[in-house]
PDB file of N, CA and C in Angstrom:
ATOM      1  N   UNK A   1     117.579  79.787  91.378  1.00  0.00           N
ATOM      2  CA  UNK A   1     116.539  80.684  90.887  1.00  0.00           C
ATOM      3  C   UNK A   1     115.270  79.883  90.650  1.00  0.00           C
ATOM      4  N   UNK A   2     113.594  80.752  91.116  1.00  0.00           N
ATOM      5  CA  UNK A   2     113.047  79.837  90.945  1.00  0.00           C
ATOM      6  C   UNK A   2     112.352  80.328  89.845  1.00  0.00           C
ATOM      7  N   UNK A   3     111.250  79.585  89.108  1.00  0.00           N
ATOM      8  CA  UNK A   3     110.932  79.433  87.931  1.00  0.00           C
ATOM      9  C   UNK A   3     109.568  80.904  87.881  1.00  0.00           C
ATOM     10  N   UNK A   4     109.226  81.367  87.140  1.00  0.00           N
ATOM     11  CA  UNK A   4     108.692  82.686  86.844  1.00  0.00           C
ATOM     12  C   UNK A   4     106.694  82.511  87.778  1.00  0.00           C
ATOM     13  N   UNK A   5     106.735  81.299  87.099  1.00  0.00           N
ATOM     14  CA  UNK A   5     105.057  80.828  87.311  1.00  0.00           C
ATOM     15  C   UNK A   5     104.773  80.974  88.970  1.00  0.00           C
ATOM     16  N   UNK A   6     105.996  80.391  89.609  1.00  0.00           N
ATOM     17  CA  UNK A   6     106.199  80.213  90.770  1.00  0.00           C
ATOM     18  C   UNK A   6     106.995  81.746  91.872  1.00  0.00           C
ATOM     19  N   UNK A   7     107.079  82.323  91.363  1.00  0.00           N
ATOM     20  CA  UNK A   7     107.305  84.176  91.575  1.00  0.00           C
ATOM     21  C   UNK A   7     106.175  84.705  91.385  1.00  0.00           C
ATOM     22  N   UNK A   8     105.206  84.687  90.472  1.00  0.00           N
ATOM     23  CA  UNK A   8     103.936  85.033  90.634  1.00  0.00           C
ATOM     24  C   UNK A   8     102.966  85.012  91.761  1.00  0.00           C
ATOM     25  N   UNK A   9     103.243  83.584  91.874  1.00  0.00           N
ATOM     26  CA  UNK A   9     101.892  82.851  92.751  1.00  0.00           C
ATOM     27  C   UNK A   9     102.437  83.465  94.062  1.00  0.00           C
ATOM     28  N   UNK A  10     103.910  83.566  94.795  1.00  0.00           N
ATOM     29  CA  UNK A  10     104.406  83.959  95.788  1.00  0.00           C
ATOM     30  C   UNK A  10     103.849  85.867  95.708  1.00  0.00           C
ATOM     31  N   UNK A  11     104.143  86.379  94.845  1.00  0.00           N
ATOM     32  CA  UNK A  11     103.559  88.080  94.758  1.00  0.00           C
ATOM     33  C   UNK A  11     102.198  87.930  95.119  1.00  0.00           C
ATOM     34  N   UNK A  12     101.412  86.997  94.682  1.00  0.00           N
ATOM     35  CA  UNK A  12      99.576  87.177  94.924  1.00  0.00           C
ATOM     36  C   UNK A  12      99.617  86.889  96.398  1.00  0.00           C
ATOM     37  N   UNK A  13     100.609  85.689  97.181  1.00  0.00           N
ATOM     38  CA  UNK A  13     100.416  85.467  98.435  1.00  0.00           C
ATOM     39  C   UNK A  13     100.888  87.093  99.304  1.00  0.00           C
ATOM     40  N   UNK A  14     101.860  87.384  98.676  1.00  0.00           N
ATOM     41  CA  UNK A  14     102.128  88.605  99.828  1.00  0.00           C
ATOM     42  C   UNK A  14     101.557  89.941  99.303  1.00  0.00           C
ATOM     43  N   UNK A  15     100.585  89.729  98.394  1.00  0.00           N
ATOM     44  CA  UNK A  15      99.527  91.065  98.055  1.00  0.00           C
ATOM     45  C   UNK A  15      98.387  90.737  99.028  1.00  0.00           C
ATOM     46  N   UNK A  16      98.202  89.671  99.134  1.00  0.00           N
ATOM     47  CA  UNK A  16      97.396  89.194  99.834  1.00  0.00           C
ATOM     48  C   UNK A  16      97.699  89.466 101.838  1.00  0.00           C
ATOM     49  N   UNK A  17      98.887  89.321 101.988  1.00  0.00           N
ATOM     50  CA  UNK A  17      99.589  89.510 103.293  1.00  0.00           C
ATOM     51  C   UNK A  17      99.424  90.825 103.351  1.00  0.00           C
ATOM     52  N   UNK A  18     100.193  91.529 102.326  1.00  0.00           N
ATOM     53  CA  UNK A  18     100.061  93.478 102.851  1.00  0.00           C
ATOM     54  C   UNK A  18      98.966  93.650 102.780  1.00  0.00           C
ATOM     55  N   UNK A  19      98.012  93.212 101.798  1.00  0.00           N
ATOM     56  CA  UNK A  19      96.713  94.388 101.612  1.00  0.00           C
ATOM     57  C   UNK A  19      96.155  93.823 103.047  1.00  0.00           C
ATOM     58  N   UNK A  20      96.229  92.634 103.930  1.00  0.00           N
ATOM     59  CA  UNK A  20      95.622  92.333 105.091  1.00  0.00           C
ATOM     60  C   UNK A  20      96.168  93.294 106.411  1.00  0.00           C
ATOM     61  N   UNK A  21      97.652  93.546 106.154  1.00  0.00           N
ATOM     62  CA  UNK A  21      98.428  94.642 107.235  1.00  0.00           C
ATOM     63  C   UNK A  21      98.133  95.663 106.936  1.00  0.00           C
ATOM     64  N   UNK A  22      97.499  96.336 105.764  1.00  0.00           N
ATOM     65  CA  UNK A  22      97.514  97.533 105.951  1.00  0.00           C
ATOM     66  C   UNK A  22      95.296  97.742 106.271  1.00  0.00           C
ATOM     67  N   UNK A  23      95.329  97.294 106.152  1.00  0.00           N
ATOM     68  CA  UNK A  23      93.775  96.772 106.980  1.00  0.00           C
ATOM     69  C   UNK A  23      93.498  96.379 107.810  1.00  0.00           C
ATOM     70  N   UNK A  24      94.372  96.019 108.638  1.00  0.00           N
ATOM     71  CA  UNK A  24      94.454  95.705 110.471  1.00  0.00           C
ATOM     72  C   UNK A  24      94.656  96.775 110.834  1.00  0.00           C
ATOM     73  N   UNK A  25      95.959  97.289 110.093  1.00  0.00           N
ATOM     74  CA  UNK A  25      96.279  98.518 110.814  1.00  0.00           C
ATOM     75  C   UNK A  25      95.003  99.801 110.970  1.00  0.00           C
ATOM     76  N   UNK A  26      94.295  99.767 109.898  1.00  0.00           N
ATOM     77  CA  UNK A  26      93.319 100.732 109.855  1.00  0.00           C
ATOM     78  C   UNK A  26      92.443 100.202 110.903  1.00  0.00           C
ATOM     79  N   UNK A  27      92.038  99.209 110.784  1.00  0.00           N
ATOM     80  CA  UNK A  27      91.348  98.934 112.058  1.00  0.00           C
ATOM     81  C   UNK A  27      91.341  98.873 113.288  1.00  0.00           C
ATOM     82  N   UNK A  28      92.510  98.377 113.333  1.00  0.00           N
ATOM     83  CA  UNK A  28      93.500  99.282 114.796  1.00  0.00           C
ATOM     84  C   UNK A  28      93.304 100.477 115.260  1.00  0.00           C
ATOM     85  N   UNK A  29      93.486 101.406 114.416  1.00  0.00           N
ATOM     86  CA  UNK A  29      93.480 102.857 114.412  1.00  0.00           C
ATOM     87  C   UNK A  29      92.310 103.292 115.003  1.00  0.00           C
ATOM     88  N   UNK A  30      90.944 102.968 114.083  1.00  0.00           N
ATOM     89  CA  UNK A  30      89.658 103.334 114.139  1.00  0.00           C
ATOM     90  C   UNK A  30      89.441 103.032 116.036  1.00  0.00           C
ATOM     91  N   UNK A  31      89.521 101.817 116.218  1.00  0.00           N
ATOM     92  CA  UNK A  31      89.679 101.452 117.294  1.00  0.00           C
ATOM     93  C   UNK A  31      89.522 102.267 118.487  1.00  0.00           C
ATOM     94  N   UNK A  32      91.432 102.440 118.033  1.00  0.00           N
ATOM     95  CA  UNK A  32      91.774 103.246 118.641  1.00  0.00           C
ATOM     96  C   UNK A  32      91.399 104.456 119.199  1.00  0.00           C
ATOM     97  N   UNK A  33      90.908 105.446 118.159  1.00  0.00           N
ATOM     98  CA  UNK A  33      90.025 106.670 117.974  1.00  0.00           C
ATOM     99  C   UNK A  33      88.980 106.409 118.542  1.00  0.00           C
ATOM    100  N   UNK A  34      88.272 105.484 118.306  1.00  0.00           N
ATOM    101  CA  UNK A  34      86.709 106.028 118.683  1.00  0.00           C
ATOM    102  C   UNK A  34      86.661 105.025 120.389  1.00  0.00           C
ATOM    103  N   UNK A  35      87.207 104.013 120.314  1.00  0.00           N
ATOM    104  CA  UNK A  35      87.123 103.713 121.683  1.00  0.00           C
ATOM    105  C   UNK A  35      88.058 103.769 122.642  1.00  0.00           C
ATOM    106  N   UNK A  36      89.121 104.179 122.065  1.00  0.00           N
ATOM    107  CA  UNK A  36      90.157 104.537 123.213  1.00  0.00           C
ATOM    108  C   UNK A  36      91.026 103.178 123.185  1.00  0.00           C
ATOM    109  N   UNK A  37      90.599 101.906 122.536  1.00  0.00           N
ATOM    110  CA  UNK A  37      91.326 100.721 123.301  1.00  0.00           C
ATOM    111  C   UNK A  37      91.958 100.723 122.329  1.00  0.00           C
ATOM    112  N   UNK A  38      93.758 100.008 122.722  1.00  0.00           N
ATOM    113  CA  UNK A  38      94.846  99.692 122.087  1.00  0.00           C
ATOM    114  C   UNK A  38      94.197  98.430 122.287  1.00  0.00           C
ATOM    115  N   UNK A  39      93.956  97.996 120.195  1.00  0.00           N
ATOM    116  CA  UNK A  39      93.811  96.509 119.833  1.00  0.00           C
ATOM    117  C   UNK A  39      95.470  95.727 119.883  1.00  0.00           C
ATOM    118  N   UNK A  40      95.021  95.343 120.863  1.00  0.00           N
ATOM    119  CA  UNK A  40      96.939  94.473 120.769  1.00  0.00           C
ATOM    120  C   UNK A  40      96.605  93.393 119.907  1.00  0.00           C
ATOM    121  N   UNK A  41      95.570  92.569 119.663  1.00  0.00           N
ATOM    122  CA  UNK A  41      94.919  91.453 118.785  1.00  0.00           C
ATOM    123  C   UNK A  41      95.321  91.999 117.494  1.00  0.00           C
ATOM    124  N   UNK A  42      94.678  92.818 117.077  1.00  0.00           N
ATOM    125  CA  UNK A  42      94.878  93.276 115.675  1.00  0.00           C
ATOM    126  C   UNK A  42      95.956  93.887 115.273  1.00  0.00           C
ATOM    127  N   UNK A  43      96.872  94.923 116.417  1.00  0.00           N
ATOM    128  CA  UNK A  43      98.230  94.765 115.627  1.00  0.00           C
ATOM    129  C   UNK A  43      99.222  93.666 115.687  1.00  0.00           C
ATOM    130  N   UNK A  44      98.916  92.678 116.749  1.00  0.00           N
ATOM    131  CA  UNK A  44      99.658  91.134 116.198  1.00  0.00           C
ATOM    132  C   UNK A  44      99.719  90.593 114.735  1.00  0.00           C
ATOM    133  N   UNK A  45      98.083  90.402 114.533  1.00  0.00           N
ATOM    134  CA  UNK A  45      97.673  90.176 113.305  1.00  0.00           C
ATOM    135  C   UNK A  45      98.048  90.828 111.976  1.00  0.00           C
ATOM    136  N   UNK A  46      99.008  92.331 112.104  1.00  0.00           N
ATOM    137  CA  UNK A  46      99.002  93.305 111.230  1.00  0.00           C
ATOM    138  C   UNK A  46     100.518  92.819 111.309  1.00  0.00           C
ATOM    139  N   UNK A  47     101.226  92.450 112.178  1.00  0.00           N
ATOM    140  CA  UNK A  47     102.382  92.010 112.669  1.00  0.00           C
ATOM    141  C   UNK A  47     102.812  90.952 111.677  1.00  0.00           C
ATOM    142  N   UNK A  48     101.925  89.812 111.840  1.00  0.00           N
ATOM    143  CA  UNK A  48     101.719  88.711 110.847  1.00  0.00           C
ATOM    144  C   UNK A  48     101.720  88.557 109.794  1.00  0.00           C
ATOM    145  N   UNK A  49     100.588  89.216 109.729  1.00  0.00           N
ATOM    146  CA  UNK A  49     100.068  89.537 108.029  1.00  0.00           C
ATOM    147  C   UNK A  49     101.916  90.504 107.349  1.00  0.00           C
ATOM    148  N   UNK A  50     102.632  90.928 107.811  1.00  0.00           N
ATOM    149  CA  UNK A  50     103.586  91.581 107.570  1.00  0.00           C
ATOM    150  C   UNK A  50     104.639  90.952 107.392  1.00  0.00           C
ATOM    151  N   UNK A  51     105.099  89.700 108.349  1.00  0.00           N
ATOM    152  CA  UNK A  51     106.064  89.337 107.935  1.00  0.00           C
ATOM    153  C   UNK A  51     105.529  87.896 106.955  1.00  0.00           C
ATOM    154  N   UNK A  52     104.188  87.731 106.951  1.00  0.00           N
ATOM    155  CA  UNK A  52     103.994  86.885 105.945  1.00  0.00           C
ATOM    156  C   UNK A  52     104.373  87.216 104.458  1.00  0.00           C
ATOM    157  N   UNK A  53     104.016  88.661 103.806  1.00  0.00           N
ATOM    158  CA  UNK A  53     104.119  88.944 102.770  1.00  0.00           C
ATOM    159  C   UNK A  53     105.243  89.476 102.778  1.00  0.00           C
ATOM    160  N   UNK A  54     106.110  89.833 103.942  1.00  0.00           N
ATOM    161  CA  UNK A  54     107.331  90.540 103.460  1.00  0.00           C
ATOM    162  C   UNK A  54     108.589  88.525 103.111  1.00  0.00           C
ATOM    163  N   UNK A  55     108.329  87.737 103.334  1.00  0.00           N
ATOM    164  CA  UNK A  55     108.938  86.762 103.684  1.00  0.00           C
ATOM    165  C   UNK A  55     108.722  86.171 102.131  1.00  0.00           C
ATOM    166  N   UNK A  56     107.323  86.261 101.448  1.00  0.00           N
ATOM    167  CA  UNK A  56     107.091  85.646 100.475  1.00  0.00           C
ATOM    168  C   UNK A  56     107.544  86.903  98.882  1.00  0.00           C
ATOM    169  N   UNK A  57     107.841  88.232  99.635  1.00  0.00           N
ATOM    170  CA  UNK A  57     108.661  88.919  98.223  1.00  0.00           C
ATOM    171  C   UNK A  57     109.813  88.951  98.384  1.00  0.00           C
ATOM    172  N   UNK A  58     110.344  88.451  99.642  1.00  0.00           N
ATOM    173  CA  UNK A  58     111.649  88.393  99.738  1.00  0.00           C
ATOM    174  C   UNK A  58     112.082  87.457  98.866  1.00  0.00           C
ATOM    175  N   UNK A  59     111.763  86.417  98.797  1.00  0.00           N
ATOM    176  CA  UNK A  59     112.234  84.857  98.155  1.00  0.00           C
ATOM    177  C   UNK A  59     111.459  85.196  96.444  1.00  0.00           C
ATOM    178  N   UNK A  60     110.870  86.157  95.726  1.00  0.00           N
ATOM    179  CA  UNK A  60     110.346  86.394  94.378  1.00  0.00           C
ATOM    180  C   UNK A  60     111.046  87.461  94.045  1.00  0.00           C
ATOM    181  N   UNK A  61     111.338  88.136  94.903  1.00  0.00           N
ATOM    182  CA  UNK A  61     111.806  89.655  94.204  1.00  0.00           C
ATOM    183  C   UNK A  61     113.741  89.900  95.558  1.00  0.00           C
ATOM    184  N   UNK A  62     113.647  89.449  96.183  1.00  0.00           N
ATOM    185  CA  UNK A  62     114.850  90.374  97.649  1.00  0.00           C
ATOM    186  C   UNK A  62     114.265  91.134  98.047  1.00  0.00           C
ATOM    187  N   UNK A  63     115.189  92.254  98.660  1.00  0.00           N
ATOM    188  CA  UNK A  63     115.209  93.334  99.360  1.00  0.00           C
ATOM    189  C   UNK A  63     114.242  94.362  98.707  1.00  0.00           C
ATOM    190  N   UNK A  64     114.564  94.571  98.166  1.00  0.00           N
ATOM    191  CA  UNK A  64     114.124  95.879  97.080  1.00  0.00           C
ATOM    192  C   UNK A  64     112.660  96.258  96.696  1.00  0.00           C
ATOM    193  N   UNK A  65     112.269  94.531  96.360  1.00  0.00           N
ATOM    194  CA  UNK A  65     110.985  94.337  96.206  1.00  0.00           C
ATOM    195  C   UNK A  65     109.870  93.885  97.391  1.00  0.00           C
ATOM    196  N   UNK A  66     110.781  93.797  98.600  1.00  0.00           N
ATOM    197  CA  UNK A  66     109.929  94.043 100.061  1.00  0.00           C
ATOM    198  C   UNK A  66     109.230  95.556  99.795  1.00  0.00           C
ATOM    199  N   UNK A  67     110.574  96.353  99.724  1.00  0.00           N
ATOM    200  CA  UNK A  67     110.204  97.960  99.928  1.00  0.00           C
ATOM    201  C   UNK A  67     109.498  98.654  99.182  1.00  0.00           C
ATOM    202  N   UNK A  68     109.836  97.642  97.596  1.00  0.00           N
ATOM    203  CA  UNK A  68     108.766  98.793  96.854  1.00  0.00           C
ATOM    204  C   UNK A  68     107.331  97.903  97.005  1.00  0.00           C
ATOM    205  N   UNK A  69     107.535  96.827  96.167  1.00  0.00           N
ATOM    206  CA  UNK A  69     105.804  96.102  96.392  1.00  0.00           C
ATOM    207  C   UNK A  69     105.099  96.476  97.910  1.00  0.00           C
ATOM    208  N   UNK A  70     105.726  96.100  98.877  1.00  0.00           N
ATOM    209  CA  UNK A  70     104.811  96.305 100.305  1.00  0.00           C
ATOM    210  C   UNK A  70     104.792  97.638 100.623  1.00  0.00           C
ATOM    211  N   UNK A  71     105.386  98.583 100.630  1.00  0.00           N
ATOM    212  CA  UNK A  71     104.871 100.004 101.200  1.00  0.00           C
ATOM    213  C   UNK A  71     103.855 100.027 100.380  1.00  0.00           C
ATOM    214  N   UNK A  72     104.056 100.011  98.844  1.00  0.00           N
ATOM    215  CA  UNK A  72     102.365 100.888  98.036  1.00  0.00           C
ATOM    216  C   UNK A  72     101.420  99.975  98.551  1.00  0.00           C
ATOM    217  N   UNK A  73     101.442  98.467  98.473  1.00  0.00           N
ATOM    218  CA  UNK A  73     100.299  97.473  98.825  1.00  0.00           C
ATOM    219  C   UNK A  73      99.634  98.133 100.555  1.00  0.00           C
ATOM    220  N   UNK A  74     100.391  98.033 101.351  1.00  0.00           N
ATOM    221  CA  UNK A  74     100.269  98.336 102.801  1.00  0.00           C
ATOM    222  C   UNK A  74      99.641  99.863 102.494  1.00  0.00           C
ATOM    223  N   UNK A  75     100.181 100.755 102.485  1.00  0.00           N
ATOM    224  CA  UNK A  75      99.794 101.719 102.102  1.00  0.00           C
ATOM    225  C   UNK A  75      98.210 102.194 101.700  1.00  0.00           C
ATOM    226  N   UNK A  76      98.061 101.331 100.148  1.00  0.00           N
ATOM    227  CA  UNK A  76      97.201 101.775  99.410  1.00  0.00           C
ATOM    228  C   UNK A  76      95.970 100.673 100.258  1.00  0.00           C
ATOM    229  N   UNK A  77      96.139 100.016 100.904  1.00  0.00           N
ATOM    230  CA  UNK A  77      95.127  98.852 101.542  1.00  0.00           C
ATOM    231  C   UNK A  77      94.656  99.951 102.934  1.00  0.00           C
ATOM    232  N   UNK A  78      95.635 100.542 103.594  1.00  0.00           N
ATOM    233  CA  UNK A  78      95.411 101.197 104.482  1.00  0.00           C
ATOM    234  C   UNK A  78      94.474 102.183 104.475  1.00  0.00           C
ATOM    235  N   UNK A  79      94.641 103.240 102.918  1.00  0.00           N
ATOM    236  CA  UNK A  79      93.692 104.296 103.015  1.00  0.00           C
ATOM    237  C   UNK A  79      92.339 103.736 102.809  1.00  0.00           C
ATOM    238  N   UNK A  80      92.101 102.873 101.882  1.00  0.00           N
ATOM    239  CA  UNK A  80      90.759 102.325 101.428  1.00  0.00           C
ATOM    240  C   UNK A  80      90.007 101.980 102.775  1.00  0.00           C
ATOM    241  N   UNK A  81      90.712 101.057 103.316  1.00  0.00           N
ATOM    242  CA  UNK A  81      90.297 100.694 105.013  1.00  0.00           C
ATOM    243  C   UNK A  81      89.860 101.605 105.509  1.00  0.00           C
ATOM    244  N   UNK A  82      91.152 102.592 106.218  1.00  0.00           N
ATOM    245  CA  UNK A  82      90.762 104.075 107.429  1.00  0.00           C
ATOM    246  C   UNK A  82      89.929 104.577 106.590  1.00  0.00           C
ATOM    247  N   UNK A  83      89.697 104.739 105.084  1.00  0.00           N
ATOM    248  CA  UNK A  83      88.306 105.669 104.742  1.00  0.00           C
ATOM    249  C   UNK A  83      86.808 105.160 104.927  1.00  0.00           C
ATOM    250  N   UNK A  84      86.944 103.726 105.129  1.00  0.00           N
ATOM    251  CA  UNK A  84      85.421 102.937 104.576  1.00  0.00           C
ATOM    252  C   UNK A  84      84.909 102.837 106.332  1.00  0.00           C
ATOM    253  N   UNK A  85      86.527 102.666 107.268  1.00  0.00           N
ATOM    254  CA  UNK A  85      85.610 102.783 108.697  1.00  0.00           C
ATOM    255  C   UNK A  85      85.409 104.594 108.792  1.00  0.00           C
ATOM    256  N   UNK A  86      86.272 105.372 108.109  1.00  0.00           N
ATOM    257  CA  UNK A  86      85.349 106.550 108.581  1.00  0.00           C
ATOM    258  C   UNK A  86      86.597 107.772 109.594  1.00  0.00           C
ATOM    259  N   UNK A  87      87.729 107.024 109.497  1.00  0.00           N
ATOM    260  CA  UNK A  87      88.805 107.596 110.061  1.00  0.00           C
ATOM    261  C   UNK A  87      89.319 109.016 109.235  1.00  0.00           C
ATOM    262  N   UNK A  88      89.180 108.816 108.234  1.00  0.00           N
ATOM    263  CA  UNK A  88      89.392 110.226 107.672  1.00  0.00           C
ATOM    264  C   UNK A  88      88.531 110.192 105.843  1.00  0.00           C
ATOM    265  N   UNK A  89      88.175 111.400 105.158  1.00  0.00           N
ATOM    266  CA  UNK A  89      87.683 111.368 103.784  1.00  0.00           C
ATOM    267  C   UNK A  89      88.969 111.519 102.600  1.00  0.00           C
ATOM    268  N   UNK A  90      89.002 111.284 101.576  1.00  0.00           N
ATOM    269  CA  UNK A  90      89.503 111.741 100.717  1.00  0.00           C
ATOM    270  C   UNK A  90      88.329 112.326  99.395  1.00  0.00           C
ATOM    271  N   UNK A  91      88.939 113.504  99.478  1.00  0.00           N
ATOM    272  CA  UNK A  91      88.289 114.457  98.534  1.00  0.00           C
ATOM    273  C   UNK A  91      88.866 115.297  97.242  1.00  0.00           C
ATOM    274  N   UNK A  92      88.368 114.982  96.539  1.00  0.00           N
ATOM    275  CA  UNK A  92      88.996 116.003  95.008  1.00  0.00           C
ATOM    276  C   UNK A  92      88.041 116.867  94.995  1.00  0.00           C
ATOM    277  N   UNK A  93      88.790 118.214  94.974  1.00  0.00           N
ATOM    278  CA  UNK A  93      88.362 119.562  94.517  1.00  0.00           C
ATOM    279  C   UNK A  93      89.002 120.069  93.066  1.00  0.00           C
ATOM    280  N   UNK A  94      88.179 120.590  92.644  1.00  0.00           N
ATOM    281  CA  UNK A  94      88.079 120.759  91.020  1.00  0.00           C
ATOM    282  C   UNK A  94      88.273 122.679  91.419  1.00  0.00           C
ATOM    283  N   UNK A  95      89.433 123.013  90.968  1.00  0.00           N
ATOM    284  CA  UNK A  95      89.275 124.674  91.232  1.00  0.00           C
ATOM    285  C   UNK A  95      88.517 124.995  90.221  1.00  0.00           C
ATOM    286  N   UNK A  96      87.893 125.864  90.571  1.00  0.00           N
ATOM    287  CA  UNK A  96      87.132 127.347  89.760  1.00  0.00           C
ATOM    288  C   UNK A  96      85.595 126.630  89.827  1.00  0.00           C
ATOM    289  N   UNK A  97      85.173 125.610  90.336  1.00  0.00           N
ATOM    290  CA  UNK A  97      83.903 125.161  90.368  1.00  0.00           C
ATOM    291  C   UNK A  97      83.358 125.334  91.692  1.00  0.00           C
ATOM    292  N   UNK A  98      82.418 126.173  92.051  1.00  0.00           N
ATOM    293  CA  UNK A  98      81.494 126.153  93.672  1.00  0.00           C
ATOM    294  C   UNK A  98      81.005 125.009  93.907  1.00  0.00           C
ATOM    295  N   UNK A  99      81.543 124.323  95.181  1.00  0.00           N
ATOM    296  CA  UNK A  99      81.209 123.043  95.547  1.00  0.00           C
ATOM    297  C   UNK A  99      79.084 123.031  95.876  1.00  0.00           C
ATOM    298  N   UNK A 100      78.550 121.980  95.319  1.00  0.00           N
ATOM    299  CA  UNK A 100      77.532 121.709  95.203  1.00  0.00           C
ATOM    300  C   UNK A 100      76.926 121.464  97.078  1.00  0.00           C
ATOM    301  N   UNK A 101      75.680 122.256  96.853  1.00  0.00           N
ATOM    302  CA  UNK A 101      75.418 122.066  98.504  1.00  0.00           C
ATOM    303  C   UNK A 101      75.370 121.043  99.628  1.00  0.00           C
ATOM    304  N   UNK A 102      75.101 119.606  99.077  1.00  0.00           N
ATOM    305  CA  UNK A 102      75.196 118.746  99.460  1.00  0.00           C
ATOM    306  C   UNK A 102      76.740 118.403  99.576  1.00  0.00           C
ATOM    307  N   UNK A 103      77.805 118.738  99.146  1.00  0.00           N
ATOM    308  CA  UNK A 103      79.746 118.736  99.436  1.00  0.00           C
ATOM    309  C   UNK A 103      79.701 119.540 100.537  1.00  0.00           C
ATOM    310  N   UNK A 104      79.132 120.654 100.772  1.00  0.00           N
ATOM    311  CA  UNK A 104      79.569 122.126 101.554  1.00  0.00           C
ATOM    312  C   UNK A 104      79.768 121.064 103.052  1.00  0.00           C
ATOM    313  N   UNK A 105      80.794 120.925 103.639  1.00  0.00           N
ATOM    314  CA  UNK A 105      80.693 120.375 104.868  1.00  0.00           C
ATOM    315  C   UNK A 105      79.767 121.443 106.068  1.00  0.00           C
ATOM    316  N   UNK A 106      78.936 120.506 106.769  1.00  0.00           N
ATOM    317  CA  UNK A 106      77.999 120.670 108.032  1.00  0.00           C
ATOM    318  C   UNK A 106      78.607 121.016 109.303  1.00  0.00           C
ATOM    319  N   UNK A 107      78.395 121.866 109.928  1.00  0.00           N
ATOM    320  CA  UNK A 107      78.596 121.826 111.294  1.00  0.00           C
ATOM    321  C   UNK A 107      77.384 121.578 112.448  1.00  0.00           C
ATOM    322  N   UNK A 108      77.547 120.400 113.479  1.00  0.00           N
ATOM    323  CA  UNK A 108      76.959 119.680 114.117  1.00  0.00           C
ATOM    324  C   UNK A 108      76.246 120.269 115.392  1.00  0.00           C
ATOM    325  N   UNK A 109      75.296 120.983 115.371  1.00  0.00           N
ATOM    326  CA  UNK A 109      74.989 121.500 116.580  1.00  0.00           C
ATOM    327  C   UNK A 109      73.526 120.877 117.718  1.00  0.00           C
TER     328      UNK A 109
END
């Protein structure tokens, strides 16, 4: 067993690994979408970045803590990404309030 200080520092390395896979992957995506090209570069890299951090919670946490720490990290790295290139919005609607004119989505003619 290794010592607590040293389980830490290994969690920051593979927060560091997912939040990078799930930010390739978005970038991948975008890519994907708007130019048509399959980034094979960047899902290597998302590839990487994946088994880097899944390798470093394996040895702090096992199994368990691959699945839970890296899906939310991967995950939650992913939406921030696909939203900031523009791949999709996330929006809160407040019921019973008329969305302000500048919210009302545009249609492009």
């Amino acid at each position: 067993m290794i010592g607590a200080g040293l389980d830490i520092i290994l969690l920051l390395f593979a927060l560091v690994g997912f939040g990078g896979t799930g930010a390739s992957l978005a970038v991948a995506r975008s890519r994907w979408l708007d130019e048509g090209d399959r980034d094979l570069g960047m899902w290597g890299v998302a590839g990487m970045l994946l088994v880097f951090g899944g390798l470093c919670t394996l040895v702090a946490t096992g199994v368990s803590g691959v699945c839970a720490f890296g899906s939310v990290v991967v995950w939650g790295s992913y939406v921030l990404m696909a939203q900031h290139l523009g791949v999709f919005r996330v929006e809160v609607r407040v019921s019973g309030r008329a969305p302000r004119p500048e919210e009302e989505p545009r249609s492009i003619t």
